[in-house]
PDB file of N, CA and C in Angstrom:
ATOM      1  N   UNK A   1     -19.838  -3.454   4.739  1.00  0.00           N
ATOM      2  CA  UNK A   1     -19.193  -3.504   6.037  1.00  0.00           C
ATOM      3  C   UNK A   1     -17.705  -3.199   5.861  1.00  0.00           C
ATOM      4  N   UNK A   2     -17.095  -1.891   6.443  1.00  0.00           N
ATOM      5  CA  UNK A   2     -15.966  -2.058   6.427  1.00  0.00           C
ATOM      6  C   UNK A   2     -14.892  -2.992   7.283  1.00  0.00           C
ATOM      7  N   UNK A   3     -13.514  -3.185   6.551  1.00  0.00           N
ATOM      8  CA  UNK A   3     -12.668  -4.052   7.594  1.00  0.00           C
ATOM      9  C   UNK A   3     -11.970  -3.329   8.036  1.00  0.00           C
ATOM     10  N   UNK A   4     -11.547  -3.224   9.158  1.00  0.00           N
ATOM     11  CA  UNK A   4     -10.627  -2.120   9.938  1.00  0.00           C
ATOM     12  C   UNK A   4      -8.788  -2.761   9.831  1.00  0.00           C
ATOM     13  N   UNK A   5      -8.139  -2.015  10.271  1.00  0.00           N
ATOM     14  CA  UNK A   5      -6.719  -2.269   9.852  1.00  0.00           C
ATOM     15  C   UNK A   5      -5.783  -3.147  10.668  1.00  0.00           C
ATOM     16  N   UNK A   6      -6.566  -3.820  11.952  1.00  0.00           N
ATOM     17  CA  UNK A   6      -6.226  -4.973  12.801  1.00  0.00           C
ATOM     18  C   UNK A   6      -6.747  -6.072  11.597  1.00  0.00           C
ATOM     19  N   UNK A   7      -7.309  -6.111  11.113  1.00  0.00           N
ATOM     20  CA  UNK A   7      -7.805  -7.296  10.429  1.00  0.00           C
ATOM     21  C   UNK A   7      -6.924  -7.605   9.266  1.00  0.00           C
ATOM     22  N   UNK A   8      -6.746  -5.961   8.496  1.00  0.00           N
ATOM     23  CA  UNK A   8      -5.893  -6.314   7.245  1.00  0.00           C
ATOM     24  C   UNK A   8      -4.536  -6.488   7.616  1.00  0.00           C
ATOM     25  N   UNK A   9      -3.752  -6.030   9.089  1.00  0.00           N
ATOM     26  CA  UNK A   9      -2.819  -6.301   9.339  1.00  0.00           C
ATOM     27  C   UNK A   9      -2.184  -7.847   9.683  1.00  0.00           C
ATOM     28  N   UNK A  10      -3.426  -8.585  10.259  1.00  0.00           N
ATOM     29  CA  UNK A  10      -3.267  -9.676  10.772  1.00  0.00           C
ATOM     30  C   UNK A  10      -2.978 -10.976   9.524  1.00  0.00           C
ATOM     31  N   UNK A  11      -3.673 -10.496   8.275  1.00  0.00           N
ATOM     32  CA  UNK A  11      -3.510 -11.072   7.250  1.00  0.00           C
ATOM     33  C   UNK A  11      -2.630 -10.944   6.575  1.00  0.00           C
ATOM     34  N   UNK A  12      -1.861 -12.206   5.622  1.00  0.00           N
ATOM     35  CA  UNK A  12      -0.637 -12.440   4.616  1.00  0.00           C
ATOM     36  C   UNK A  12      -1.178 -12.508   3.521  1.00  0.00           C
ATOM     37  N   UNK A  13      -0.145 -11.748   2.363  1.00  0.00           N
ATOM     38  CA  UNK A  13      -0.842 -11.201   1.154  1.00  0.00           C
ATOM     39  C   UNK A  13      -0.587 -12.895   0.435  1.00  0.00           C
ATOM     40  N   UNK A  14      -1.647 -13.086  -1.226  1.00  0.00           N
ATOM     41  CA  UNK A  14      -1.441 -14.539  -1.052  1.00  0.00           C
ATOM     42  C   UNK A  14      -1.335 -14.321  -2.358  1.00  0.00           C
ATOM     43  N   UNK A  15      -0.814 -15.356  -3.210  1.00  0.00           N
ATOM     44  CA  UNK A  15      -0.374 -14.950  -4.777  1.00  0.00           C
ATOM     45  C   UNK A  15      -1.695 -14.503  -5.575  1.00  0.00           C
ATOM     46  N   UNK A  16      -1.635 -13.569  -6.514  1.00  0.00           N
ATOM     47  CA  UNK A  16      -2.649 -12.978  -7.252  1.00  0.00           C
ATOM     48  C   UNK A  16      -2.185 -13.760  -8.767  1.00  0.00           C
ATOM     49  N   UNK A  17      -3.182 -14.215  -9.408  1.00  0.00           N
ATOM     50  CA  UNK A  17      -3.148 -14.808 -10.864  1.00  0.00           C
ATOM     51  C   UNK A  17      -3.262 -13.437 -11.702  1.00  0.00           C
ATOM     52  N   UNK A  18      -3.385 -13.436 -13.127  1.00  0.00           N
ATOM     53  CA  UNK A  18      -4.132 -12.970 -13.748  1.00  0.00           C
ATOM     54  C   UNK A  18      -5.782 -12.903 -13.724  1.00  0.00           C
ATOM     55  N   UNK A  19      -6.082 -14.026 -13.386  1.00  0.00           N
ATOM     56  CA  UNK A  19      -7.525 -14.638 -13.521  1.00  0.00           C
ATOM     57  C   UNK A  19      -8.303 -13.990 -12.489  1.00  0.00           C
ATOM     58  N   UNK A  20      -7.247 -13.468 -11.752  1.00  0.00           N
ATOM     59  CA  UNK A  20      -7.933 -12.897  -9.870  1.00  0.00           C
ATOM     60  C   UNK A  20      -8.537 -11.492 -10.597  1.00  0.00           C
ATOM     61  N   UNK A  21      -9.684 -11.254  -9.921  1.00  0.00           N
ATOM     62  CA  UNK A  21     -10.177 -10.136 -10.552  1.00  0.00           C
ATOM     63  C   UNK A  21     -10.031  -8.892  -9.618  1.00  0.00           C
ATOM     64  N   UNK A  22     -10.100  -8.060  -9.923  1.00  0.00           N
ATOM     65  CA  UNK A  22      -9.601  -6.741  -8.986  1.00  0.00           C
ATOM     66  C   UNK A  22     -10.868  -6.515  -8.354  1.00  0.00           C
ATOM     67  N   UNK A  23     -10.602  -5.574  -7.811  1.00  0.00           N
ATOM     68  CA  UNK A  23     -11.861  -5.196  -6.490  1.00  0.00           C
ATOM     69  C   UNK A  23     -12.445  -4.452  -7.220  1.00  0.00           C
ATOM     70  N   UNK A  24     -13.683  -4.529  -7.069  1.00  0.00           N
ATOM     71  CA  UNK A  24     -14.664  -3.764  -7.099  1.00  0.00           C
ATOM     72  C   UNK A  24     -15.179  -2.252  -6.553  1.00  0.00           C
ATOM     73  N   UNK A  25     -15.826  -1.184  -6.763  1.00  0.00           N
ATOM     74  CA  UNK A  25     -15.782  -0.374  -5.817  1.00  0.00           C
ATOM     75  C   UNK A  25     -16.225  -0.303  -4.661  1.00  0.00           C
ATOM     76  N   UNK A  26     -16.995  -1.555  -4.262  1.00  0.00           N
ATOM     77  CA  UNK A  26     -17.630  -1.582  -3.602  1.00  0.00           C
ATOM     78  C   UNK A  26     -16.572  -2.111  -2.217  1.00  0.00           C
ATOM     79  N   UNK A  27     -15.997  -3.270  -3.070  1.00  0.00           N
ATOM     80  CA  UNK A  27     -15.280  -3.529  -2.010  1.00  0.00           C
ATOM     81  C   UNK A  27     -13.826  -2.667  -1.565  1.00  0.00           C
ATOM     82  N   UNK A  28     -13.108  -1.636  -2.441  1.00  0.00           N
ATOM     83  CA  UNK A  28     -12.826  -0.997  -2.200  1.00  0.00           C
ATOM     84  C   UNK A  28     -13.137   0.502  -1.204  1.00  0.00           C
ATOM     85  N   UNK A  29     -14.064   0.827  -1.419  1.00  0.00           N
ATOM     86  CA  UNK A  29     -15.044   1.474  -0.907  1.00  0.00           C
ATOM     87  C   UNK A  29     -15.069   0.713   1.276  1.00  0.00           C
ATOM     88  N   UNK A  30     -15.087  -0.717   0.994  1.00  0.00           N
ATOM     89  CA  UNK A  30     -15.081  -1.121   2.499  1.00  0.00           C
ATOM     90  C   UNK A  30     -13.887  -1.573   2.908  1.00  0.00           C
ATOM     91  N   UNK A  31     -12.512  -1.683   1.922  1.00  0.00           N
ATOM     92  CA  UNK A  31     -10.939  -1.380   2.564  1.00  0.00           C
ATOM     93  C   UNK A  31     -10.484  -0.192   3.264  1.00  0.00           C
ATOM     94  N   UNK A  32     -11.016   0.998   2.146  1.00  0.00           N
ATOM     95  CA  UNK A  32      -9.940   2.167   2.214  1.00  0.00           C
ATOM     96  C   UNK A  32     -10.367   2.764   3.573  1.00  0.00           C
ATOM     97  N   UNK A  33     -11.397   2.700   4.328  1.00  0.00           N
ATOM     98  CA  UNK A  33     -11.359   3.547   6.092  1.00  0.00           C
ATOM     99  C   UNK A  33     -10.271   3.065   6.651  1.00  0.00           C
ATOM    100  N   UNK A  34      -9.933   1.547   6.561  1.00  0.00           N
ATOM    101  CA  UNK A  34      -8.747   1.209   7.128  1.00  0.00           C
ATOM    102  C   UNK A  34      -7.319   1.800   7.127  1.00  0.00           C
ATOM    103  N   UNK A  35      -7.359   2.358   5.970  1.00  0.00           N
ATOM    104  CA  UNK A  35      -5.882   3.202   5.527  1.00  0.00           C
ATOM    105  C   UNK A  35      -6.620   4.093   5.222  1.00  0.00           C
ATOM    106  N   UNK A  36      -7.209   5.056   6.062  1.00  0.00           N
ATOM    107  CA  UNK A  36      -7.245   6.658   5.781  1.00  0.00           C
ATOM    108  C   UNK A  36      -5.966   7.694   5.356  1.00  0.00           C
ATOM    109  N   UNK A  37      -4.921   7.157   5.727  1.00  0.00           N
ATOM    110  CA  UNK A  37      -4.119   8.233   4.664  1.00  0.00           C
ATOM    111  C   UNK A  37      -2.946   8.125   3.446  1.00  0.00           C
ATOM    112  N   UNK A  38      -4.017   6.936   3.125  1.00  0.00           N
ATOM    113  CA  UNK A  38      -3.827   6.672   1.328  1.00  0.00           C
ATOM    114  C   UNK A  38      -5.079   6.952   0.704  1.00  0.00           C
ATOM    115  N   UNK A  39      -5.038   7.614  -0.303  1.00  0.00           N
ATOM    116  CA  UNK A  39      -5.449   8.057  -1.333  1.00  0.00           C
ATOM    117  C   UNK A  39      -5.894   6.970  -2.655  1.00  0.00           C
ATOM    118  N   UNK A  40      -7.178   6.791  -2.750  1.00  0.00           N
ATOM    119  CA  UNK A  40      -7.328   6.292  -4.279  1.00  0.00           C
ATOM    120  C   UNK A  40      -7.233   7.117  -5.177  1.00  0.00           C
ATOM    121  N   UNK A  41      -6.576   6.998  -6.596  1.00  0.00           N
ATOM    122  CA  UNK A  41      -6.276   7.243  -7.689  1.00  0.00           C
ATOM    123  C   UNK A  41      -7.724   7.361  -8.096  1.00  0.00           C
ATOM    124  N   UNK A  42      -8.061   8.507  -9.184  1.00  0.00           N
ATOM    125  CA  UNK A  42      -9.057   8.826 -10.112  1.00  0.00           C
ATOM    126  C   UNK A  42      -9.586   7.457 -10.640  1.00  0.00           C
ATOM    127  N   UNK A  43      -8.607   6.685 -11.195  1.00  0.00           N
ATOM    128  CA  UNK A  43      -9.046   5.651 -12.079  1.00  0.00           C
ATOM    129  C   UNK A  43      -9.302   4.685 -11.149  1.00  0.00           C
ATOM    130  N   UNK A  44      -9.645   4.453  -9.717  1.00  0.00           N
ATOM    131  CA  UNK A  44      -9.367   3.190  -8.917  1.00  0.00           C
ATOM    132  C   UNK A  44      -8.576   2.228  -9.164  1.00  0.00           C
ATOM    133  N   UNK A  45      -7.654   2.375  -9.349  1.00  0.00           N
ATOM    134  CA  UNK A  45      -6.630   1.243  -9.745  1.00  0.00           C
ATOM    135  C   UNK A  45      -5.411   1.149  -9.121  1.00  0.00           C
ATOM    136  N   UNK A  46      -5.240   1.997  -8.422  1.00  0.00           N
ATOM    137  CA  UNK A  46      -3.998   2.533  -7.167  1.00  0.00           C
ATOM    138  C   UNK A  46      -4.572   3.033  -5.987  1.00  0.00           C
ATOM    139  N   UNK A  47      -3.651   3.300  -4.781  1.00  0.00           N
ATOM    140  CA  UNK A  47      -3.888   3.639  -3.843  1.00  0.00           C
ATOM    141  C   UNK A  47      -2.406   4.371  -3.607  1.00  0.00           C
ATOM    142  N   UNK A  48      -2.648   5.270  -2.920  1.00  0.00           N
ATOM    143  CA  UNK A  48      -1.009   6.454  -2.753  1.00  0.00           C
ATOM    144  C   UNK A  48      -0.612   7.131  -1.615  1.00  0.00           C
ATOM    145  N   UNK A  49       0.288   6.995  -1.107  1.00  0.00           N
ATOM    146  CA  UNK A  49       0.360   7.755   0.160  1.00  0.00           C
ATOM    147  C   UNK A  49       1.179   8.953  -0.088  1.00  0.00           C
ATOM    148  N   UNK A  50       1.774  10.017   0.510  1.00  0.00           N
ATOM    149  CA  UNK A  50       2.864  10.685   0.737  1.00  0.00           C
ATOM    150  C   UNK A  50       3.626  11.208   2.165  1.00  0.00           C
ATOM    151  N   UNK A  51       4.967  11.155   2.183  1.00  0.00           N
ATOM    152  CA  UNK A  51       5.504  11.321   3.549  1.00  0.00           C
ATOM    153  C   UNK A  51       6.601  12.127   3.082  1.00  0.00           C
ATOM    154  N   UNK A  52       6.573  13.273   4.100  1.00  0.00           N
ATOM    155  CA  UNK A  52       7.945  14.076   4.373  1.00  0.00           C
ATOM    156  C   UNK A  52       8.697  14.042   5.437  1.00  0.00           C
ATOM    157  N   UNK A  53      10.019  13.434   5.018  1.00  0.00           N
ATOM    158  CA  UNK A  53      10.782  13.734   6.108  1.00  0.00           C
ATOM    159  C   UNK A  53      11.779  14.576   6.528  1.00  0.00           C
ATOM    160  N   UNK A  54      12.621  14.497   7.563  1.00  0.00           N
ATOM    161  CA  UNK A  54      13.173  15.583   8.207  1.00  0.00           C
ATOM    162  C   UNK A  54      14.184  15.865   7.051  1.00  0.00           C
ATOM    163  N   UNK A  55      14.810  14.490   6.385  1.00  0.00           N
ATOM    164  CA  UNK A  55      16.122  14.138   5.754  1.00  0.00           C
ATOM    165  C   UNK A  55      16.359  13.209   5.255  1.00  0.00           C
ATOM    166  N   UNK A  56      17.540  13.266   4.046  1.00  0.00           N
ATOM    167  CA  UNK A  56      17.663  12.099   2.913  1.00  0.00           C
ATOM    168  C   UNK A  56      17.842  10.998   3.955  1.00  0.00           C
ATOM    169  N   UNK A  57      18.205  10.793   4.925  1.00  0.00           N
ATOM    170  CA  UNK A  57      19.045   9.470   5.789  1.00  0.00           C
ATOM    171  C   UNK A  57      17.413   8.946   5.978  1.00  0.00           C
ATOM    172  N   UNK A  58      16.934   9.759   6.503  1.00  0.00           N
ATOM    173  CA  UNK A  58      15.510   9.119   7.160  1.00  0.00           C
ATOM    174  C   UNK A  58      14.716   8.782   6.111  1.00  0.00           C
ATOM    175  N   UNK A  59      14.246   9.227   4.877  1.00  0.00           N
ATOM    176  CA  UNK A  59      13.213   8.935   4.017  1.00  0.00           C
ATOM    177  C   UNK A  59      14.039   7.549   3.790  1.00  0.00           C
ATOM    178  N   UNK A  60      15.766   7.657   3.753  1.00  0.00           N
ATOM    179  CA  UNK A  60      15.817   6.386   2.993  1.00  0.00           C
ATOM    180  C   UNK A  60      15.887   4.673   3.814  1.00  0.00           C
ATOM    181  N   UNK A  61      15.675   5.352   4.785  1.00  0.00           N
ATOM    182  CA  UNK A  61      15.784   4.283   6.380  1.00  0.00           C
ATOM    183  C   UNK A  61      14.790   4.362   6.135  1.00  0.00           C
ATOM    184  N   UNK A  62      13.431   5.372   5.780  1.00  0.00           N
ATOM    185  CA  UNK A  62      11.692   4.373   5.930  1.00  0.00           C
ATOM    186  C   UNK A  62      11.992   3.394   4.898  1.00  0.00           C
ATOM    187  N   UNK A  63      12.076   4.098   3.543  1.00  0.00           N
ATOM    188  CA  UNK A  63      11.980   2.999   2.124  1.00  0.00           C
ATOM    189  C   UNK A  63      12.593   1.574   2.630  1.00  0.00           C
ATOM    190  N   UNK A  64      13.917   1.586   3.242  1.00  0.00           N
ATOM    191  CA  UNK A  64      14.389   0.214   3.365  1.00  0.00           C
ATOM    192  C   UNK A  64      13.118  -0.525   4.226  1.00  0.00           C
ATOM    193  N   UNK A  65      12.883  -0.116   5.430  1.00  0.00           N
ATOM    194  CA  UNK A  65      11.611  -0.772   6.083  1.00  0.00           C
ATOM    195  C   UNK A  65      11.089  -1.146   5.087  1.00  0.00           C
ATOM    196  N   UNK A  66      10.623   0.073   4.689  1.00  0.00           N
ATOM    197  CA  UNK A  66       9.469  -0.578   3.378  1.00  0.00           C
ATOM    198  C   UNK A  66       9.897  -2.200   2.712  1.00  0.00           C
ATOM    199  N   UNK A  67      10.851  -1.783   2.032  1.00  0.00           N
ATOM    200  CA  UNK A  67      11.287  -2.956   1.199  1.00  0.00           C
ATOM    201  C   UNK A  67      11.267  -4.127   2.162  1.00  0.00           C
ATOM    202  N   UNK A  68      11.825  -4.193   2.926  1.00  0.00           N
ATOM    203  CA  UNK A  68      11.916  -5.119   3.871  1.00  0.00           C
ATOM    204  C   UNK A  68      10.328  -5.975   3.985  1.00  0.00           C
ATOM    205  N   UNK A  69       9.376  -5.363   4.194  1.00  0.00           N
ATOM    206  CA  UNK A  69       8.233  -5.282   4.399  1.00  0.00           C
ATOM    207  C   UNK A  69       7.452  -5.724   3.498  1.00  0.00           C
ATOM    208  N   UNK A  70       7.935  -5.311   1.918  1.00  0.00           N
ATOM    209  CA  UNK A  70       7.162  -5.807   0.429  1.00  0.00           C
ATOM    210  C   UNK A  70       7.977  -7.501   0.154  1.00  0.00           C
ATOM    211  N   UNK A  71       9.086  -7.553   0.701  1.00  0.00           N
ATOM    212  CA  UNK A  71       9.855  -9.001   0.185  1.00  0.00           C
ATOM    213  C   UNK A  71       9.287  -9.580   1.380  1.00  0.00           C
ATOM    214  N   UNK A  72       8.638  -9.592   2.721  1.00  0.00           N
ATOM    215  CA  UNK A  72       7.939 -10.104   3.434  1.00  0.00           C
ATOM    216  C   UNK A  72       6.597 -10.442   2.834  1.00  0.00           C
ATOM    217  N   UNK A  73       5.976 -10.061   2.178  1.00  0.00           N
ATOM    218  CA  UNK A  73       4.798  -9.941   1.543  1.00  0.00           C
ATOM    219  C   UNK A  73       4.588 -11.138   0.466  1.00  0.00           C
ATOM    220  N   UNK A  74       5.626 -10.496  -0.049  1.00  0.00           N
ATOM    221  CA  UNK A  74       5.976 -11.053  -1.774  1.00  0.00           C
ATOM    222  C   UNK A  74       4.519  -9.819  -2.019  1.00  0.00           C
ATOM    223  N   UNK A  75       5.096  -8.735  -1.962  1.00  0.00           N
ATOM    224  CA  UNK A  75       3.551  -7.606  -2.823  1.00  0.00           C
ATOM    225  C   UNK A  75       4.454  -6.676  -2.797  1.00  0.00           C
ATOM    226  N   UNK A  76       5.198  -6.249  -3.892  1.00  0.00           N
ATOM    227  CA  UNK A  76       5.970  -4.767  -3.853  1.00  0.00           C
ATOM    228  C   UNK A  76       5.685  -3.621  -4.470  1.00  0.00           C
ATOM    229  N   UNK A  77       5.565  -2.448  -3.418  1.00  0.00           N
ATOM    230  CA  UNK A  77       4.871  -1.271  -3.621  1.00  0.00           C
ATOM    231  C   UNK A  77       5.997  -0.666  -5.041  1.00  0.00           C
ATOM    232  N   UNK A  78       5.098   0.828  -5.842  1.00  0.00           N
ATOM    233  CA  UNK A  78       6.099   1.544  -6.333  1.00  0.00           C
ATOM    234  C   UNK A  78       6.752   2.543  -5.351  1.00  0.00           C
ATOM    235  N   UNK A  79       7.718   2.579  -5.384  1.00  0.00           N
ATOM    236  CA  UNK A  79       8.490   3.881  -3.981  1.00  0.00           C
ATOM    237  C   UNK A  79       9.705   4.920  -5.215  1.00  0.00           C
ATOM    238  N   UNK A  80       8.913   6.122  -4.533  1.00  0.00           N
ATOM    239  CA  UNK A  80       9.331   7.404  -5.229  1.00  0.00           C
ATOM    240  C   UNK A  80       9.991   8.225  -4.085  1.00  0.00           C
ATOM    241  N   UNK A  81      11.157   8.425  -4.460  1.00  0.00           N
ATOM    242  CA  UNK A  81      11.833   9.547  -3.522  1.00  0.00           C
ATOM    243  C   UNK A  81      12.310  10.463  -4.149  1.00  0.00           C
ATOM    244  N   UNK A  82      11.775  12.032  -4.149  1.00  0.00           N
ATOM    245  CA  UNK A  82      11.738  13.547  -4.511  1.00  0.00           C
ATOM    246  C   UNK A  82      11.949  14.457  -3.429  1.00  0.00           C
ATOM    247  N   UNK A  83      12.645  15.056  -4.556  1.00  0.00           N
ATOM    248  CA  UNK A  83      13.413  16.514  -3.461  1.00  0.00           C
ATOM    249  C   UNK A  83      14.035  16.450  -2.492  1.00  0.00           C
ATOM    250  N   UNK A  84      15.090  14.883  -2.122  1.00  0.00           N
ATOM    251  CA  UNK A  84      15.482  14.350  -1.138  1.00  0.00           C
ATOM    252  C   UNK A  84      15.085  13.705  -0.009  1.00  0.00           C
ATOM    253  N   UNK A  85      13.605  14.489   0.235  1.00  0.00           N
ATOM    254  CA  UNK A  85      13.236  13.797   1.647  1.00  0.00           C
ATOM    255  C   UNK A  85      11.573  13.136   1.218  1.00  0.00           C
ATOM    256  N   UNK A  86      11.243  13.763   0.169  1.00  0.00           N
ATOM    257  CA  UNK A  86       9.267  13.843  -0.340  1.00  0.00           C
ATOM    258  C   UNK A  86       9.444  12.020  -0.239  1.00  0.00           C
ATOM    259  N   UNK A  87       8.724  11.092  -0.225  1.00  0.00           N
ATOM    260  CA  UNK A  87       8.041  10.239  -0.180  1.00  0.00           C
ATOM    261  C   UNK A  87       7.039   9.747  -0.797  1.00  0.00           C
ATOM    262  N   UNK A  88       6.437   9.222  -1.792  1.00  0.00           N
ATOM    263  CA  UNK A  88       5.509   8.813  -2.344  1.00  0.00           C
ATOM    264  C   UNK A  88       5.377   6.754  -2.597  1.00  0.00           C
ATOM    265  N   UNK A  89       4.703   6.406  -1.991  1.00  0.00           N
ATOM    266  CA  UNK A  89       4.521   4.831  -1.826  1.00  0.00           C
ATOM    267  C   UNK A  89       2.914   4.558  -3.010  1.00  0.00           C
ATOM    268  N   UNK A  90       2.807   4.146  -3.695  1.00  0.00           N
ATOM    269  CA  UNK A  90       1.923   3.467  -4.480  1.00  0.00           C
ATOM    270  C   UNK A  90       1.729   1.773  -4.550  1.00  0.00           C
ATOM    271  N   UNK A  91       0.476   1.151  -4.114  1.00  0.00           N
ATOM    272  CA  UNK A  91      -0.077   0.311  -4.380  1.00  0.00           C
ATOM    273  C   UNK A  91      -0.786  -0.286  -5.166  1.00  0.00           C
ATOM    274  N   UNK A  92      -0.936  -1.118  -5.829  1.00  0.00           N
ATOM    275  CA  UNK A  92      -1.204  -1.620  -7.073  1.00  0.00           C
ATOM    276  C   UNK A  92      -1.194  -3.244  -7.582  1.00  0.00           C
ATOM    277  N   UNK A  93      -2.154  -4.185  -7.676  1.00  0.00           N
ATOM    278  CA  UNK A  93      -1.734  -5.248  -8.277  1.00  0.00           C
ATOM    279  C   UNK A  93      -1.015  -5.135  -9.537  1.00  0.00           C
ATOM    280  N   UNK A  94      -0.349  -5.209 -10.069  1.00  0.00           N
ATOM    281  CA  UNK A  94      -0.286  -5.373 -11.649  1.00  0.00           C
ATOM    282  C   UNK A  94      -0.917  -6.351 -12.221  1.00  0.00           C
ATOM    283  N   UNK A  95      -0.702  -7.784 -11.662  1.00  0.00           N
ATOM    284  CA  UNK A  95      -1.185  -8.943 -12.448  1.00  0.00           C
ATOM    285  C   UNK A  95      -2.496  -9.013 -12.642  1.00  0.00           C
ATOM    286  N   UNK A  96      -3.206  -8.191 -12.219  1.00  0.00           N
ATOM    287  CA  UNK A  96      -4.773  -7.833 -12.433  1.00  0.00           C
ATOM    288  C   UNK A  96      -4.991  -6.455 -12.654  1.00  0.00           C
ATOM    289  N   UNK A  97      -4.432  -5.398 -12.950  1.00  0.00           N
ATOM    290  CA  UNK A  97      -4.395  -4.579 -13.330  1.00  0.00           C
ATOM    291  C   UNK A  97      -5.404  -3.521 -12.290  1.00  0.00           C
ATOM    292  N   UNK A  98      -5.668  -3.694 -10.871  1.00  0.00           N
ATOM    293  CA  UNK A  98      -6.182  -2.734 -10.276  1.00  0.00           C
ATOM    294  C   UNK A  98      -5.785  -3.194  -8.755  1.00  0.00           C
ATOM    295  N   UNK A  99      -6.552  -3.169  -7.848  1.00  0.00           N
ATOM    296  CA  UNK A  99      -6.353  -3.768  -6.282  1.00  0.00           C
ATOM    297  C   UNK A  99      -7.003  -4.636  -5.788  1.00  0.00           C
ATOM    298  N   UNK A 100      -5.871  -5.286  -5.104  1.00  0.00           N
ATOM    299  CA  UNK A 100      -7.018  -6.382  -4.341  1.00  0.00           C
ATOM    300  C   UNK A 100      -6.653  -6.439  -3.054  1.00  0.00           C
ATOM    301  N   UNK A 101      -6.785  -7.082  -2.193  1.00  0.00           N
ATOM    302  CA  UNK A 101      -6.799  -7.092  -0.613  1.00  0.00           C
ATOM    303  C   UNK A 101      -5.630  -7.148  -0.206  1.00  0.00           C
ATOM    304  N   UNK A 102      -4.228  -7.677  -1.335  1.00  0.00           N
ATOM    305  CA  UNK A 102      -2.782  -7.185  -0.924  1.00  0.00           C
ATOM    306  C   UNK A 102      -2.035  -6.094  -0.955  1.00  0.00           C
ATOM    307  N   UNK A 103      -2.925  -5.264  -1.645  1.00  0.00           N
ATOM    308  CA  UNK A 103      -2.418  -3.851  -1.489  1.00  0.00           C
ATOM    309  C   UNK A 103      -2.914  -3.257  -0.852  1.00  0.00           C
ATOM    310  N   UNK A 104      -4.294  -3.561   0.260  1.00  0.00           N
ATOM    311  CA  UNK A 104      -4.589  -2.583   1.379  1.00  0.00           C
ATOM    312  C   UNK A 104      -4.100  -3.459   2.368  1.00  0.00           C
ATOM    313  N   UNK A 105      -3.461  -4.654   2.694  1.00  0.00           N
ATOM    314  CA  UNK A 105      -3.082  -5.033   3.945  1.00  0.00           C
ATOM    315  C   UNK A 105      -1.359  -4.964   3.592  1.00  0.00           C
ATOM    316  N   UNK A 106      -0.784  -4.978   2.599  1.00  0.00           N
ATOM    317  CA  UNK A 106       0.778  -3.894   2.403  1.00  0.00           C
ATOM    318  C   UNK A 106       0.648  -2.367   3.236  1.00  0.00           C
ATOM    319  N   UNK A 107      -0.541  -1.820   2.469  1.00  0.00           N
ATOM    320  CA  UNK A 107      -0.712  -0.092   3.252  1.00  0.00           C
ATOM    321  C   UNK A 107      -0.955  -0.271   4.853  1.00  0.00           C
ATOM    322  N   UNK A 108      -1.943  -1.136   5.132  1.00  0.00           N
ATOM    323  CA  UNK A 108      -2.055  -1.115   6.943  1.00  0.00           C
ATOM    324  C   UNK A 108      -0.816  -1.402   7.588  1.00  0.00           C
ATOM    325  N   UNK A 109       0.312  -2.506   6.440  1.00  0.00           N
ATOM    326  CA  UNK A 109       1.683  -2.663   7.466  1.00  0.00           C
ATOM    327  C   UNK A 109       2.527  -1.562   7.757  1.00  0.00           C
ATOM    328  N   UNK A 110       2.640  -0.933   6.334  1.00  0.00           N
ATOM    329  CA  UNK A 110       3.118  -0.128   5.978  1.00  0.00           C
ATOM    330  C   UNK A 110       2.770   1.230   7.249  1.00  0.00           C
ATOM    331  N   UNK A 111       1.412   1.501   7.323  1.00  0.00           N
ATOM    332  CA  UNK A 111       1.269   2.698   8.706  1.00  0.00           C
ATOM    333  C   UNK A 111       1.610   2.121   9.592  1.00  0.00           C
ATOM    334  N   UNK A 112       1.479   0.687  10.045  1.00  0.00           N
ATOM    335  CA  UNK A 112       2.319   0.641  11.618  1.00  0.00           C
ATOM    336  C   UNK A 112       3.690   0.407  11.641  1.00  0.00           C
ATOM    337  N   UNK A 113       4.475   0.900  10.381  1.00  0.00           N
ATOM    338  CA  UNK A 113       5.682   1.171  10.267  1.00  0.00           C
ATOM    339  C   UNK A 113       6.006   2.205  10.629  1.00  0.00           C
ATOM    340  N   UNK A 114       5.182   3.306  10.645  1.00  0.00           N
ATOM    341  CA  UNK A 114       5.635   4.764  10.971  1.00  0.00           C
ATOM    342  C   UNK A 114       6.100   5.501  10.121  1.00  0.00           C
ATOM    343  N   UNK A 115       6.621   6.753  10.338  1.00  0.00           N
ATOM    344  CA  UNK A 115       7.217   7.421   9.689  1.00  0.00           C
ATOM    345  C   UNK A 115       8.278   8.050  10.101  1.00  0.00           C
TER     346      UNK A 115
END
């Protein structure tokens, strides 16, 4: 059953141990419709978006949202800014070494942030 992105939005990301085990594909598999335009990684262990904007001012006014948004969380994305305006946001537990349900409800905040 997938969860749609009212659901993962409505939810607060909650501390991940080591011990927390990463998702499965399966259950990955019933996150990612919610964030259709992030991308899983080959290895399932990330999730990736990309955004272009008009200009350096604006890519760097999303990232701050962003940040704003990951210290709300306590879940902070990797954020890549190329060629001045390119955009690249990556999700990822580390402390479990793949994803779990705080990095697809970071990505659902993250799209009703805009671009």
């Amino acid at each position: 059953m997938s969860i749609s992105a009212a659901e993962l939005t409505a939810k607060k990301c909650t501390a991940c141990e080591g011990n927390t085990p990463a998702f499965t594909s399966e259950q990955i598999a019933a996150h990612l419709p919610a964030v259709p335009e992030w991308t899983l990684a080959d290895d399932g262990k990330l999730i990736r978006r990309k955004y272009k904007f008009k200009d350096f001012v604006t890519a760097m006014a999303f990232l701050q949202r962003v940040a704003v948004l990951a210290e709300e969380e306590d879940h902070h994305p990797d954020l890549h800014l190329t060629g001045y305006r390119n955009v690249a946001i990556e999700l990822s537990t580390h402390a479990i070494g793949g994803l779990s349900a705080n990095d697809f409800i970071v990505a659902a905040k993250i799209d009703k942030l805009g671009s």
